[in-house]
N, C-alpha and C. Protein backbone atom coordinates (compact mmCIF):
# COMPACT_ATOMS: atom_id res chain seq x y z
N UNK A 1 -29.80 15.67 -2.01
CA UNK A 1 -30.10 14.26 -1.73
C UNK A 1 -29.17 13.72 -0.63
N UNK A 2 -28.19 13.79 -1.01
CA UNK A 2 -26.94 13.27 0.49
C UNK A 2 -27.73 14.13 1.52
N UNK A 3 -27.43 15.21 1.56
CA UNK A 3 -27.86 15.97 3.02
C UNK A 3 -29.18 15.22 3.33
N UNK A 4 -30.32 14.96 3.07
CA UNK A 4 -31.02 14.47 3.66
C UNK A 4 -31.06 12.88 3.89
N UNK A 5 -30.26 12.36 3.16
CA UNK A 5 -29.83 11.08 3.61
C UNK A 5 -29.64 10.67 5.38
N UNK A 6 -29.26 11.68 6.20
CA UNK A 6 -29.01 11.28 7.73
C UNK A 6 -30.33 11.44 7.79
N UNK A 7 -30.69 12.52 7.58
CA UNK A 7 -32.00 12.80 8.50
C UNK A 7 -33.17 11.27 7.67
N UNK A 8 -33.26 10.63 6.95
CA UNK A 8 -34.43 9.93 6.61
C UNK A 8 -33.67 8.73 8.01
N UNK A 9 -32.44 8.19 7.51
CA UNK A 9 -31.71 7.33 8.76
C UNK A 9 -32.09 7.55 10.09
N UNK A 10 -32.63 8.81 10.36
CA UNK A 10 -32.65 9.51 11.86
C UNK A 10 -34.01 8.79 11.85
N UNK A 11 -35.06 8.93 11.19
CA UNK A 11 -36.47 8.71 11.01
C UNK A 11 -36.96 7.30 11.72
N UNK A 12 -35.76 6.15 11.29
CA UNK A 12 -35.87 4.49 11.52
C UNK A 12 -35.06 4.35 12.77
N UNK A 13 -33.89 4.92 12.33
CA UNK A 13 -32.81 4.42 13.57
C UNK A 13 -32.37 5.60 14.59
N UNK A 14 -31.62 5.15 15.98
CA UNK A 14 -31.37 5.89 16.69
C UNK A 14 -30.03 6.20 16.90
N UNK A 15 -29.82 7.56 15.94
CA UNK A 15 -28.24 8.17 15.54
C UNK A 15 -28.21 9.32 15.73
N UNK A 16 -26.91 9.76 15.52
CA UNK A 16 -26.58 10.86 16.22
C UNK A 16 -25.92 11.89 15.26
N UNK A 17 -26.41 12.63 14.64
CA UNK A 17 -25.17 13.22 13.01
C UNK A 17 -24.24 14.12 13.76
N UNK A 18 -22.96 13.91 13.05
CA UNK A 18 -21.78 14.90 13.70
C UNK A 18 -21.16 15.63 12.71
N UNK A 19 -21.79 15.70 11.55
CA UNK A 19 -21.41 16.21 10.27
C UNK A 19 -20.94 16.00 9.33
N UNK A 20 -20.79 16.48 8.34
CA UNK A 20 -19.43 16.13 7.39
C UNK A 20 -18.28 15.39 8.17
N UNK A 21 -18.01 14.22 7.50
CA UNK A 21 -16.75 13.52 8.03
C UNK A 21 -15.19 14.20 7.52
N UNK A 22 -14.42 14.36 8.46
CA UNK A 22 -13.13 14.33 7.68
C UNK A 22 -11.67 14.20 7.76
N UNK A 23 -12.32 12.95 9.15
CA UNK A 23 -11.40 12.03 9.38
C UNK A 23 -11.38 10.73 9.74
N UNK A 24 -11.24 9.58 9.31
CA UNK A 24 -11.68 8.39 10.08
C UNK A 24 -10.34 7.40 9.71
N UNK A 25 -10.00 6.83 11.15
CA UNK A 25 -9.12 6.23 11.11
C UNK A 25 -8.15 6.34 10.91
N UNK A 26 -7.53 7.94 11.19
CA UNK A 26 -6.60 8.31 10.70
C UNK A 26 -6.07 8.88 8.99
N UNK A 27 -7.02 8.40 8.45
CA UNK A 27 -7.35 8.97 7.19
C UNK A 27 -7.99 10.41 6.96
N UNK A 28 -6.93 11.02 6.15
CA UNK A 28 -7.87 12.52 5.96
C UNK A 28 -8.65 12.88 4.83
N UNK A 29 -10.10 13.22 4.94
CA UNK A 29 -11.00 13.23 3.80
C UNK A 29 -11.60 14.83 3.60
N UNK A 30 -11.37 15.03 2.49
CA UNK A 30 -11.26 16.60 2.22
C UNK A 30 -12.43 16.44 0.76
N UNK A 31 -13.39 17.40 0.69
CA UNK A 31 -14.77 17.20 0.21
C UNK A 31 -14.69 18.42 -1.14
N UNK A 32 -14.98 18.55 -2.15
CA UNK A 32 -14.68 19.62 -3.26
C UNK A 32 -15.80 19.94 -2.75
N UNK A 33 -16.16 20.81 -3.69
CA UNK A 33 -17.07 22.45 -4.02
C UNK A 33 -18.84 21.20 -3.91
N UNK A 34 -19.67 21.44 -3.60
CA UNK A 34 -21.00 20.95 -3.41
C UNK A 34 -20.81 18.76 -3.16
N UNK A 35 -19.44 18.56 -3.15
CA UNK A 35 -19.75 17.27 -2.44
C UNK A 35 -19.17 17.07 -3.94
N UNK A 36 -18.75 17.31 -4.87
CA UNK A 36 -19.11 16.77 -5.95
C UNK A 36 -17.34 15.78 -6.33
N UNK A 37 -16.38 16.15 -5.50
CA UNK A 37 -15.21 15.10 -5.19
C UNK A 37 -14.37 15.25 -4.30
N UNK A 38 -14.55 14.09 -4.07
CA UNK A 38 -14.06 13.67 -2.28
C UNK A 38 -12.17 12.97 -2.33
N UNK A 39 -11.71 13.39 -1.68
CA UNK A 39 -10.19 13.09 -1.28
C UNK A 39 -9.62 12.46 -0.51
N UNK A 40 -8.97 11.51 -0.53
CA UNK A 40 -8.67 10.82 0.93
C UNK A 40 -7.36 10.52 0.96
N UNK A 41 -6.38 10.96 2.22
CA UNK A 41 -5.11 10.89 2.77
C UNK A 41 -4.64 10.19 3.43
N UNK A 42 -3.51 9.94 3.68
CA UNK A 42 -3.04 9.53 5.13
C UNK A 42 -1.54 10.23 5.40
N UNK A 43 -1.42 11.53 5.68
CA UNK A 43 -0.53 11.97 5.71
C UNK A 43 -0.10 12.18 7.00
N UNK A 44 -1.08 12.17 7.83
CA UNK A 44 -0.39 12.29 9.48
C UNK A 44 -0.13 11.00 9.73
N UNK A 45 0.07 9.59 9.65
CA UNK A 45 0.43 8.69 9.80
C UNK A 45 1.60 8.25 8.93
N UNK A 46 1.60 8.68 7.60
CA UNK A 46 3.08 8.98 7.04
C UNK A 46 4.06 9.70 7.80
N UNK A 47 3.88 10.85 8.32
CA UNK A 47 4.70 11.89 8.89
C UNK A 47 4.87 11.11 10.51
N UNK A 48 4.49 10.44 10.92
CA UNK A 48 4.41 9.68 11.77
C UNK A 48 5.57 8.69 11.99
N UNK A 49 5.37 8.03 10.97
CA UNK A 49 6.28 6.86 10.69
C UNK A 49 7.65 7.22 10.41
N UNK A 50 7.50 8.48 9.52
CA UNK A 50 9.07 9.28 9.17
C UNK A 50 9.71 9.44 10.19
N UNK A 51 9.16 10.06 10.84
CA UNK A 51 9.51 10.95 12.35
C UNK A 51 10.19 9.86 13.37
N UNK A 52 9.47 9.00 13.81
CA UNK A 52 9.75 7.55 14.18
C UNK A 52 11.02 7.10 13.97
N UNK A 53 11.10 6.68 12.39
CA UNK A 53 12.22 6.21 11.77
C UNK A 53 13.31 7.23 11.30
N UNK A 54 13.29 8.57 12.27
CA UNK A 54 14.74 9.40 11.84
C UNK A 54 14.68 9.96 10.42
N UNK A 55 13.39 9.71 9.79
CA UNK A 55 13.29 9.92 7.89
C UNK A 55 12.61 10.93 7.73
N UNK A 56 12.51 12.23 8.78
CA UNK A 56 11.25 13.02 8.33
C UNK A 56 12.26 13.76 7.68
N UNK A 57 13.17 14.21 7.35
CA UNK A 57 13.86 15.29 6.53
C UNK A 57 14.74 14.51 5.57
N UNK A 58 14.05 13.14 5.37
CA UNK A 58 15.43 12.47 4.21
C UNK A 58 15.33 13.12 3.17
N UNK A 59 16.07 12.70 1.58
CA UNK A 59 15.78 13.26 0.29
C UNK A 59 14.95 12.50 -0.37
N UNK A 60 13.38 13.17 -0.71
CA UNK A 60 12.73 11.75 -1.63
C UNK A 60 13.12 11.47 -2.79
N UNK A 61 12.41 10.15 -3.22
CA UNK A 61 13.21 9.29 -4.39
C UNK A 61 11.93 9.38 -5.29
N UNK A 62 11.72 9.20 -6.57
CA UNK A 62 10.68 9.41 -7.59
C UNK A 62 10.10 7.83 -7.78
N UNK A 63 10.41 6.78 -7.20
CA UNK A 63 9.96 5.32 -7.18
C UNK A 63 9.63 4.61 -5.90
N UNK A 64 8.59 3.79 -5.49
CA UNK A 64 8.52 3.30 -4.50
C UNK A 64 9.67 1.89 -4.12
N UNK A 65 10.26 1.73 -5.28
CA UNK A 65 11.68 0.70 -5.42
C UNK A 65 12.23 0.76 -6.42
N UNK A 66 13.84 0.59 -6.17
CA UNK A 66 14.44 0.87 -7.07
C UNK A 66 14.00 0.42 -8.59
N UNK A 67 14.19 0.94 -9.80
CA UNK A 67 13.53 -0.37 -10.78
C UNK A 67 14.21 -1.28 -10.61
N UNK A 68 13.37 -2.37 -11.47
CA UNK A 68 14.39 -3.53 -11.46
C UNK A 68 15.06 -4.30 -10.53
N UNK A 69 14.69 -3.72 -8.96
CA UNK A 69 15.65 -4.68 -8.08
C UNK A 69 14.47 -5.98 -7.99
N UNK A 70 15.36 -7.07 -7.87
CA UNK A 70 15.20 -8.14 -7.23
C UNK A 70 15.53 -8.97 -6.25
N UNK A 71 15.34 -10.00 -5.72
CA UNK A 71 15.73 -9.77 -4.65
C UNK A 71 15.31 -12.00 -4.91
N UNK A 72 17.24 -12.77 -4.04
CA UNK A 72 17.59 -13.73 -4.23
C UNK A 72 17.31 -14.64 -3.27
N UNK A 73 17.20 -16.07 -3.05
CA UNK A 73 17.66 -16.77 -1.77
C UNK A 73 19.26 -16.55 -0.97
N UNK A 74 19.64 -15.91 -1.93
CA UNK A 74 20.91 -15.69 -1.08
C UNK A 74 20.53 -14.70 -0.38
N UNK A 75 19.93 -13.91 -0.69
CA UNK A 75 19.60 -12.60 0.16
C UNK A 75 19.27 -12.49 2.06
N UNK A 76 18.33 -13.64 1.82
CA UNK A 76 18.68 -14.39 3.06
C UNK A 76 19.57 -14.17 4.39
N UNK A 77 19.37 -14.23 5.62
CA UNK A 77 20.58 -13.96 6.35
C UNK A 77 20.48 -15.51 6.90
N UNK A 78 21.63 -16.26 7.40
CA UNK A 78 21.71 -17.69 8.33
C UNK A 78 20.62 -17.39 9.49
N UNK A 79 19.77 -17.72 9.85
CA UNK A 79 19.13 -17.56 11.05
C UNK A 79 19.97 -17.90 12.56
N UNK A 80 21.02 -19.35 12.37
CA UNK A 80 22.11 -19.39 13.20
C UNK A 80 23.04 -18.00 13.31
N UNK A 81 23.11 -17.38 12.06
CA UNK A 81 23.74 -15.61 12.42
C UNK A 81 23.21 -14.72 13.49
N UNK A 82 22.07 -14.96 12.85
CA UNK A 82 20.85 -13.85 13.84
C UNK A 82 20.95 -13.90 15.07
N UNK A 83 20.89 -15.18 15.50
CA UNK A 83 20.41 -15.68 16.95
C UNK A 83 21.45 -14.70 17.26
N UNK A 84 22.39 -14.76 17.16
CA UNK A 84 23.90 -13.99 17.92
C UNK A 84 24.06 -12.89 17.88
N UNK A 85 23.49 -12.33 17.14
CA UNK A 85 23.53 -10.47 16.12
C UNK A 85 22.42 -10.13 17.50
N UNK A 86 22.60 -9.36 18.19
CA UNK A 86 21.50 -8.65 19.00
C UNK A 86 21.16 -7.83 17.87
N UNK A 87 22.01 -6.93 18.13
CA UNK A 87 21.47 -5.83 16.53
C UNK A 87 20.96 -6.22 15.23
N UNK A 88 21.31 -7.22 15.02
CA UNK A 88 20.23 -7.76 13.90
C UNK A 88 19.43 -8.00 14.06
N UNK A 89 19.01 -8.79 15.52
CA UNK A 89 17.46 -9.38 15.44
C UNK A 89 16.83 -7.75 15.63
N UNK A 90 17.51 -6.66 16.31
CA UNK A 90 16.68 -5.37 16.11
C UNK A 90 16.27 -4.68 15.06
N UNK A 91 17.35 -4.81 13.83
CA UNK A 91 17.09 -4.37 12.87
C UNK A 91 16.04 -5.08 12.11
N UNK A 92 15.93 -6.38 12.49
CA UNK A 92 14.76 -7.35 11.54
C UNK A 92 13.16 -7.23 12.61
N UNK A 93 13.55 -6.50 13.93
CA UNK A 93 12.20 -5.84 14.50
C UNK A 93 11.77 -4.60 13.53
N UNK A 94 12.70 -3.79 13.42
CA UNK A 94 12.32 -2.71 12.98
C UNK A 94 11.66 -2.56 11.58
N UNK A 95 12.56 -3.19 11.05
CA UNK A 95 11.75 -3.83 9.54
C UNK A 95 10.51 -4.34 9.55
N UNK A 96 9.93 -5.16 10.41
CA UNK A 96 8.87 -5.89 10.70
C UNK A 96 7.79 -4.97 10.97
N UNK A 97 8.02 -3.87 11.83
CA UNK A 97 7.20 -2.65 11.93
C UNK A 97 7.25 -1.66 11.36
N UNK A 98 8.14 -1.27 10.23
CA UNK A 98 8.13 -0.54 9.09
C UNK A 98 6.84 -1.19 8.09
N UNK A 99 7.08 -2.61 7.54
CA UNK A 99 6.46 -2.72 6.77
C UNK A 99 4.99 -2.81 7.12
N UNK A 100 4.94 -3.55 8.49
CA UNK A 100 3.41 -3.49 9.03
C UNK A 100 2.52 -2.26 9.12
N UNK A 101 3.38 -0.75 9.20
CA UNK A 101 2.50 0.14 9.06
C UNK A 101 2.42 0.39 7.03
N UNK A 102 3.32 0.01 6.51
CA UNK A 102 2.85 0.36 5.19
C UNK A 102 2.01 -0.59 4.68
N UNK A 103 1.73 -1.70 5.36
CA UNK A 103 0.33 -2.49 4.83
C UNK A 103 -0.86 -2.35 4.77
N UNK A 104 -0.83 -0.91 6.65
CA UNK A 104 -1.81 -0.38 6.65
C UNK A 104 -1.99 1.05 5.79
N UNK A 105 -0.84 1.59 5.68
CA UNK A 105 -1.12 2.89 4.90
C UNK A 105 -1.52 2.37 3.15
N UNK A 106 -0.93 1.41 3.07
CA UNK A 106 -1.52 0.90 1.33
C UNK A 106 -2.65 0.52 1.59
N UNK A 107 -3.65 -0.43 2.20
CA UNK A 107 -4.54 -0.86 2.40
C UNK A 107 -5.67 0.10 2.34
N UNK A 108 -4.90 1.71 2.72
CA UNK A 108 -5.99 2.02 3.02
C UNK A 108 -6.39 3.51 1.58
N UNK A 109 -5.19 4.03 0.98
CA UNK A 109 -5.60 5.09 0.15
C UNK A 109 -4.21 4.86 -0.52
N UNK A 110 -3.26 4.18 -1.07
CA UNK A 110 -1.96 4.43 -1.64
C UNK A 110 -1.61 3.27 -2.40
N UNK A 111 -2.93 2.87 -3.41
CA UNK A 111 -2.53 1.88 -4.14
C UNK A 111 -1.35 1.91 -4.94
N UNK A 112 -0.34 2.97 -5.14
CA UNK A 112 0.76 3.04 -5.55
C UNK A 112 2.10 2.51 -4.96
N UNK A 113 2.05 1.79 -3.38
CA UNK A 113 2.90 1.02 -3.12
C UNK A 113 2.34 -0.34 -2.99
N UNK A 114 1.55 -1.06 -3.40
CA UNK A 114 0.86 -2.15 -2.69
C UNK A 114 2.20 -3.08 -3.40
N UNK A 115 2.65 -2.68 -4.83
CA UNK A 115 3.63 -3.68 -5.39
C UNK A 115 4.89 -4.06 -3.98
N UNK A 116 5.24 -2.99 -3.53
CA UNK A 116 6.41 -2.65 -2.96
C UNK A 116 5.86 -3.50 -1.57
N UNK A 117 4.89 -3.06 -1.28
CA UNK A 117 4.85 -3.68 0.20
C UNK A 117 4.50 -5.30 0.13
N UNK A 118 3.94 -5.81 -1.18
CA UNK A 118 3.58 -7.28 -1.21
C UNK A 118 5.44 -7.98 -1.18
N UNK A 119 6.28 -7.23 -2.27
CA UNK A 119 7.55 -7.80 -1.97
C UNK A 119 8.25 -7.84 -0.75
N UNK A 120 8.38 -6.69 0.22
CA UNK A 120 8.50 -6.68 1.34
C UNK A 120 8.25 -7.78 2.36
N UNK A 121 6.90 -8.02 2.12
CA UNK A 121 6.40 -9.06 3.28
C UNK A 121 6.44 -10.15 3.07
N UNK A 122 7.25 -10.33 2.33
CA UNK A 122 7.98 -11.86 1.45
C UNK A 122 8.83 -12.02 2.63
N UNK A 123 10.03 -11.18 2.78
CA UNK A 123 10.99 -11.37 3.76
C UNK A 123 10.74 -10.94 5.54
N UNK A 124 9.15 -10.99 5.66
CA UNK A 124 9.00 -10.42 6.89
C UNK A 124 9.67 -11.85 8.11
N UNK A 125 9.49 -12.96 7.89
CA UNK A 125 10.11 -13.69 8.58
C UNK A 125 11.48 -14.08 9.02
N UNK A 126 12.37 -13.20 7.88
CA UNK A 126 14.04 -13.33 8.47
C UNK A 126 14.34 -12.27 6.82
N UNK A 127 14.19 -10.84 7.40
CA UNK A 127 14.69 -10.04 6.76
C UNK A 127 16.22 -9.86 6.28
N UNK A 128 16.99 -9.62 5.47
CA UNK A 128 18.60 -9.09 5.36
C UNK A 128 18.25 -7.26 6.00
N UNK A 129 20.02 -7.07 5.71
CA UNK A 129 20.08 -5.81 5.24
C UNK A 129 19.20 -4.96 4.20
N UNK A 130 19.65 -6.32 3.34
CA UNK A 130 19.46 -5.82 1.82
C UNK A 130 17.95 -5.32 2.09
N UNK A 131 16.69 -6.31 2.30
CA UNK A 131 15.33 -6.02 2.52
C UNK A 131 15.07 -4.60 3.54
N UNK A 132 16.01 -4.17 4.72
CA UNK A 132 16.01 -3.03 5.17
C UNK A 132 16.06 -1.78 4.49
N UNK A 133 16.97 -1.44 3.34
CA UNK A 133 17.52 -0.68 2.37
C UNK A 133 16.59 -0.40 1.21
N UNK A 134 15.67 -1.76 1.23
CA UNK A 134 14.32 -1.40 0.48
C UNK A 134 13.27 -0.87 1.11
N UNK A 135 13.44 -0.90 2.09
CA UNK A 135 12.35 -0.18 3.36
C UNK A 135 12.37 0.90 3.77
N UNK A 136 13.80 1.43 3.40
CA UNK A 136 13.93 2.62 3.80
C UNK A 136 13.94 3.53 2.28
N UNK A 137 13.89 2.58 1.54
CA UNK A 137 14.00 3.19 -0.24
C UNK A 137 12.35 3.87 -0.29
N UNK A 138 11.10 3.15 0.32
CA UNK A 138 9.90 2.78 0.43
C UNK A 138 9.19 4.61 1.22
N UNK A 139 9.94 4.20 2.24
CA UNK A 139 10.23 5.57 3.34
C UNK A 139 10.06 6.90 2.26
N UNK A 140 11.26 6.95 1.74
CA UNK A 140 12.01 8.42 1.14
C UNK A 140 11.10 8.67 -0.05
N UNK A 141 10.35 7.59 -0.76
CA UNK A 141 9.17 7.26 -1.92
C UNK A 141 7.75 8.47 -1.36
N UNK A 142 7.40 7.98 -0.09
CA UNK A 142 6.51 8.34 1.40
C UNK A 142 6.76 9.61 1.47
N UNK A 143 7.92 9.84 2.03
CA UNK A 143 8.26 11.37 2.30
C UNK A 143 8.24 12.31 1.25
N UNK A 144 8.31 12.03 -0.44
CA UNK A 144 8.00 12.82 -0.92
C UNK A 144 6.61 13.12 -2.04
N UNK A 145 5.94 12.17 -1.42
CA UNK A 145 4.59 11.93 -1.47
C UNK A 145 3.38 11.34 -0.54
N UNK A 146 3.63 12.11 0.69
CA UNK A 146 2.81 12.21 2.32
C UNK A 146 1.19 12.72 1.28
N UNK A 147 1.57 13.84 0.44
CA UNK A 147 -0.37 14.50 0.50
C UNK A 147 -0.78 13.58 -0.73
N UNK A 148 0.09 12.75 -1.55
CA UNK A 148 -1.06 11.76 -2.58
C UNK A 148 -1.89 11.03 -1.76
N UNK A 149 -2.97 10.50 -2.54
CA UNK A 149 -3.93 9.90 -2.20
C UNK A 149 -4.82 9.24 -3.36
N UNK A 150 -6.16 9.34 -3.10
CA UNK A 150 -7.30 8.57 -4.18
C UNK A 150 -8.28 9.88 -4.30
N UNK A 151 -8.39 10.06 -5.46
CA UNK A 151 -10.03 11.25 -5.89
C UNK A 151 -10.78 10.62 -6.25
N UNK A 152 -11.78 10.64 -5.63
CA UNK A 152 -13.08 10.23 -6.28
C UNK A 152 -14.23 11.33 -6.91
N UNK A 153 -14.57 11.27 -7.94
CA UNK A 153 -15.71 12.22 -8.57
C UNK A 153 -17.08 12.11 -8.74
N UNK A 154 -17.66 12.95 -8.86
CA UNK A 154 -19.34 12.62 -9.17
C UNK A 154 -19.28 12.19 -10.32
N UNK A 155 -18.65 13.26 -11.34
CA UNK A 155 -18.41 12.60 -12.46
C UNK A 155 -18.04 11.71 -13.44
N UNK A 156 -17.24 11.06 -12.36
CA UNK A 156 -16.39 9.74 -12.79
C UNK A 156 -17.54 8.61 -13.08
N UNK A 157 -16.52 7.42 -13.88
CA UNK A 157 -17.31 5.91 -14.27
C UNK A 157 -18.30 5.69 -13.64
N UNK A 158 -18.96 5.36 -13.52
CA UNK A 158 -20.23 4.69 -12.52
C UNK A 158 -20.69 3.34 -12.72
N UNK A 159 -19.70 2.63 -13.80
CA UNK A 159 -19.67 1.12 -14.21
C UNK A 159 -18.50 0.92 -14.00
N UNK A 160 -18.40 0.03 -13.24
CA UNK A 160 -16.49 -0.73 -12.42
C UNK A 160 -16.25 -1.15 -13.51
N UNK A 161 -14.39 -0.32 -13.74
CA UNK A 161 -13.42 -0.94 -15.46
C UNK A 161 -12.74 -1.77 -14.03
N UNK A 162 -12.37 -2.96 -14.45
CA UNK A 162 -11.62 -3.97 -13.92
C UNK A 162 -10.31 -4.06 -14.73
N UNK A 163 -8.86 -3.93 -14.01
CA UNK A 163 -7.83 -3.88 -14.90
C UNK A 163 -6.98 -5.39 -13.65
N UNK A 164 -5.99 -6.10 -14.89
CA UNK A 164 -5.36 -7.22 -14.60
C UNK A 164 -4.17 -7.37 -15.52
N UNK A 165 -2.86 -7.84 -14.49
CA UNK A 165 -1.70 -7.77 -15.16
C UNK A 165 -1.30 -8.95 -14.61
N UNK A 166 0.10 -9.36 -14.82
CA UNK A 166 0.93 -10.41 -14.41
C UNK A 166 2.11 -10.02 -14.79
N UNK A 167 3.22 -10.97 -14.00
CA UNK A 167 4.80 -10.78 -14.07
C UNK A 167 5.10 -12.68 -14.07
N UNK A 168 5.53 -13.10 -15.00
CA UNK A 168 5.92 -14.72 -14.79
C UNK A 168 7.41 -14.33 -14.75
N UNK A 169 7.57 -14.77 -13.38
CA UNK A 169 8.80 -15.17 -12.77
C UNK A 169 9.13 -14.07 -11.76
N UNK A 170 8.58 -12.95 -11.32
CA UNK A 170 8.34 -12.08 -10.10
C UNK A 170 9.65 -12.21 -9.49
N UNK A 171 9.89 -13.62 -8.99
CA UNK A 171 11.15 -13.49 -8.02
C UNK A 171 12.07 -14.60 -8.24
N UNK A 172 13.07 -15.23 -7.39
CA UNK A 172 13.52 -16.16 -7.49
C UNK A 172 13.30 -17.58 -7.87
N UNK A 173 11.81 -17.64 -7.00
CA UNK A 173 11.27 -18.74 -7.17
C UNK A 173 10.85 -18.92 -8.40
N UNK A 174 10.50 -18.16 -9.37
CA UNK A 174 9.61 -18.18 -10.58
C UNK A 174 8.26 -18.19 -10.30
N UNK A 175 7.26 -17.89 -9.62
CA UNK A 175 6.48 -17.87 -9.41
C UNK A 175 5.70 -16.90 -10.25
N UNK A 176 4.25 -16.96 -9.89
CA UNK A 176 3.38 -15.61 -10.64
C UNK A 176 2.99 -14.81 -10.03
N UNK A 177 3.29 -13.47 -10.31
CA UNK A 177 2.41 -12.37 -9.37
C UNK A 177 1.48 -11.48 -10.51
N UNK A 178 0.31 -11.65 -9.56
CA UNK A 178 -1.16 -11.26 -10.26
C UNK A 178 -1.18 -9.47 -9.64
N UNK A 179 -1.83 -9.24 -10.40
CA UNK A 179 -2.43 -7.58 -10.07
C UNK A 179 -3.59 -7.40 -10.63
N UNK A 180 -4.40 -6.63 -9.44
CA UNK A 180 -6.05 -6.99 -10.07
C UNK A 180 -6.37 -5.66 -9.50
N UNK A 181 -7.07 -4.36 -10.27
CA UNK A 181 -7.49 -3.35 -9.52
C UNK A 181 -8.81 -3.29 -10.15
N UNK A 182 -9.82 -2.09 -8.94
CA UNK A 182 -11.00 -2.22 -9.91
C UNK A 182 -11.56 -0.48 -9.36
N UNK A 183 -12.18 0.01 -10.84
CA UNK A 183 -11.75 1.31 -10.71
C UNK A 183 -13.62 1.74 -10.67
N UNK A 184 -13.88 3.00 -10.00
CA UNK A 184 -15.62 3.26 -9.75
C UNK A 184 -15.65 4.57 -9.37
N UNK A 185 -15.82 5.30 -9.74
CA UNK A 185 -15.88 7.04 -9.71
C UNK A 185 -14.75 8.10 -9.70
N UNK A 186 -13.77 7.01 -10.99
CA UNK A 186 -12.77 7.82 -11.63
C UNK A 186 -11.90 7.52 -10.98
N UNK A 187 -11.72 6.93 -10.03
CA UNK A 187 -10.93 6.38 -8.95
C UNK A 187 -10.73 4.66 -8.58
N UNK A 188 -10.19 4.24 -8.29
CA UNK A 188 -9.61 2.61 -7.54
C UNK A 188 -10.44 2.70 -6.66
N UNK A 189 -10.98 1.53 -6.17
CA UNK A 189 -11.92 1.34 -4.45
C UNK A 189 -11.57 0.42 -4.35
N UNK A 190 -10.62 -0.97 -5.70
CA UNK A 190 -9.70 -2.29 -4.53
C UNK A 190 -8.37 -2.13 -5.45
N UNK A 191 -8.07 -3.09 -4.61
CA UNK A 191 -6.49 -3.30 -5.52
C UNK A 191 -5.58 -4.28 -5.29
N UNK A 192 -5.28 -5.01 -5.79
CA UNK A 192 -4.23 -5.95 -4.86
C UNK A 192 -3.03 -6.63 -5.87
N UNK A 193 -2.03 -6.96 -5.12
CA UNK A 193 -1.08 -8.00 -5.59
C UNK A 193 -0.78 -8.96 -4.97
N UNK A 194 -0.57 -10.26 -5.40
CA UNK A 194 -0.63 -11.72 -5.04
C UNK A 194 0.31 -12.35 -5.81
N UNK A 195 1.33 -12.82 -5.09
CA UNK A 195 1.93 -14.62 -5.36
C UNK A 195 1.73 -15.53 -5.71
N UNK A 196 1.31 -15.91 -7.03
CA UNK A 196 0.69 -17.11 -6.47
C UNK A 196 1.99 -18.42 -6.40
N UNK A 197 0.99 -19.71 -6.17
CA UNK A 197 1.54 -20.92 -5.65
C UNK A 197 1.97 -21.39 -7.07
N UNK A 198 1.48 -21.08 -8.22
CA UNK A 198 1.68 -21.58 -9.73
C UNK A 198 2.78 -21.22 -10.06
N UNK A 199 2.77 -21.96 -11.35
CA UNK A 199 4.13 -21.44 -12.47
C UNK A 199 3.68 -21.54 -13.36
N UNK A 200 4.19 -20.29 -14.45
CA UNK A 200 3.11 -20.47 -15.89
C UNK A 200 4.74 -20.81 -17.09
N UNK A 201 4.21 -21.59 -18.25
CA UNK A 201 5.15 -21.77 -19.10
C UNK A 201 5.23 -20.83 -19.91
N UNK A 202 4.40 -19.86 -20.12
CA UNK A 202 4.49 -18.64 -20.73
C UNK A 202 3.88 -17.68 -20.11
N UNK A 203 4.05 -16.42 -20.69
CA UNK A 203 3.79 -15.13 -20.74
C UNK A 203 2.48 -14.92 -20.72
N UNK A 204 1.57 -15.11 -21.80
CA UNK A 204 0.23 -15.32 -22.17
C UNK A 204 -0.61 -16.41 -20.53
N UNK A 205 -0.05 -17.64 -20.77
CA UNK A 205 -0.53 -18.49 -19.45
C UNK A 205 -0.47 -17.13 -17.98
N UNK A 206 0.50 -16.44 -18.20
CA UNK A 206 0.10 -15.69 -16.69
C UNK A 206 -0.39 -14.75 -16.76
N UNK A 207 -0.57 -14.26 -17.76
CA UNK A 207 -2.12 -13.13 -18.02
C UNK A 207 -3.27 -13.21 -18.04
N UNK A 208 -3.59 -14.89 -18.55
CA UNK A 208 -4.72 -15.82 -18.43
C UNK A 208 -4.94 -15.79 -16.69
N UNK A 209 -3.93 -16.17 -15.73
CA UNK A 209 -4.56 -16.57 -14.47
C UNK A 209 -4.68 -15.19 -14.13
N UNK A 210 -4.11 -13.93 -14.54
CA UNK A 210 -4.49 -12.69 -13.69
C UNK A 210 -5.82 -12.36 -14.14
């Protein structure tokens, strides 16, 4: 049935088949035994970024962040500091394009950092140290998991399980952070984490808004 799927497309429209896909966008897609589960990577754009950032031979770490860190308004650097720090405002470039490619590498097959990179881009406007040290914690997470990815199966669900969590008080502010994934051939196809603008008085109240 797939295989003839191009050719009925060929029938209406004017296309061109180039085969089995098994790469797009930098993503690598690797196909099991009769089509029956499909794989998707991004490991040359990991190895990319390592390489880049001096991290292709670091030691990996078994967490995408430390547990438990959090992270304060003190954390903060003076922005009157910055202005003066040449090297700081470089280091808060570099940060800025660290995390921007892991928005795209989560976005696209690695729902296992999306937590890490939503905290991240909290401080993308006037990073510390401290937020660097999580970036590079993020890195060494990366490097020793470049070939994970997402499987999808023939066999898998074929009715979307929708899963939803919450954290009341996430960060300094107290705020709520929601987590909403939704799962369809044994596999995730969305996923996300969000801030929100609320505050819940309990525990229960922020499971309700996730």
């Amino acid at each position: 049935m797939l295989k003839q799927l191009p050719l009925r497309f060929r029938q209406h429209y004017n296309l061109k088949i180039l085969g089995v896909p098994k790469q797009l966008l930098g993503v690598e897609i690797k196909w099991g035994e009769n089509f029956k589960t499909v794989h998707i990577s991004i490991r040359k754009l990991i190895v990319q970024l390592l390489t880049q950032t001096g991290m292709l031979n670091c030691t990996p770490v078994p967490t995408p962040m430390i547990p438990g860190q959090r992270f304060t308004k003190e954390d903060t650097p003076d922005p009157k500091l910055v202005k003066k720090d040449k090297k700081f405002k470089e280091m808060q470039k570099r940060y800025r394009q660290i995390v921007g490619t892991f928005i795209f590498i989560c976005h696209t097959c690695r729902p296992d950092i999306v937590y890490m990179v939503n905290v991240l881009c909290r401080a993308m406007a006037n990073p510390s140290m401290k937020h660097m040290e999580a970036a590079k914690h993020g890195l060494r997470y990366l490097a020793g998991t470049a070939d994970a990815g997402i499987t999808y199966t023939y066999d898998g669900n074929r009715k979307p399980d929708m899963l939803g969590d919450a954290d009341n008080g996430a960060d300094w502010t107290c705020r709520i952070c929601i987590c909403n994934m939704l799962r369809l051939a044994g596999a995730l196809i969305y996923w996300m984490v969000k801030l929100l603008k609320e505050f819940a008085l309990s525990t229960c109240e922020a499971e309700i808004r996730s």
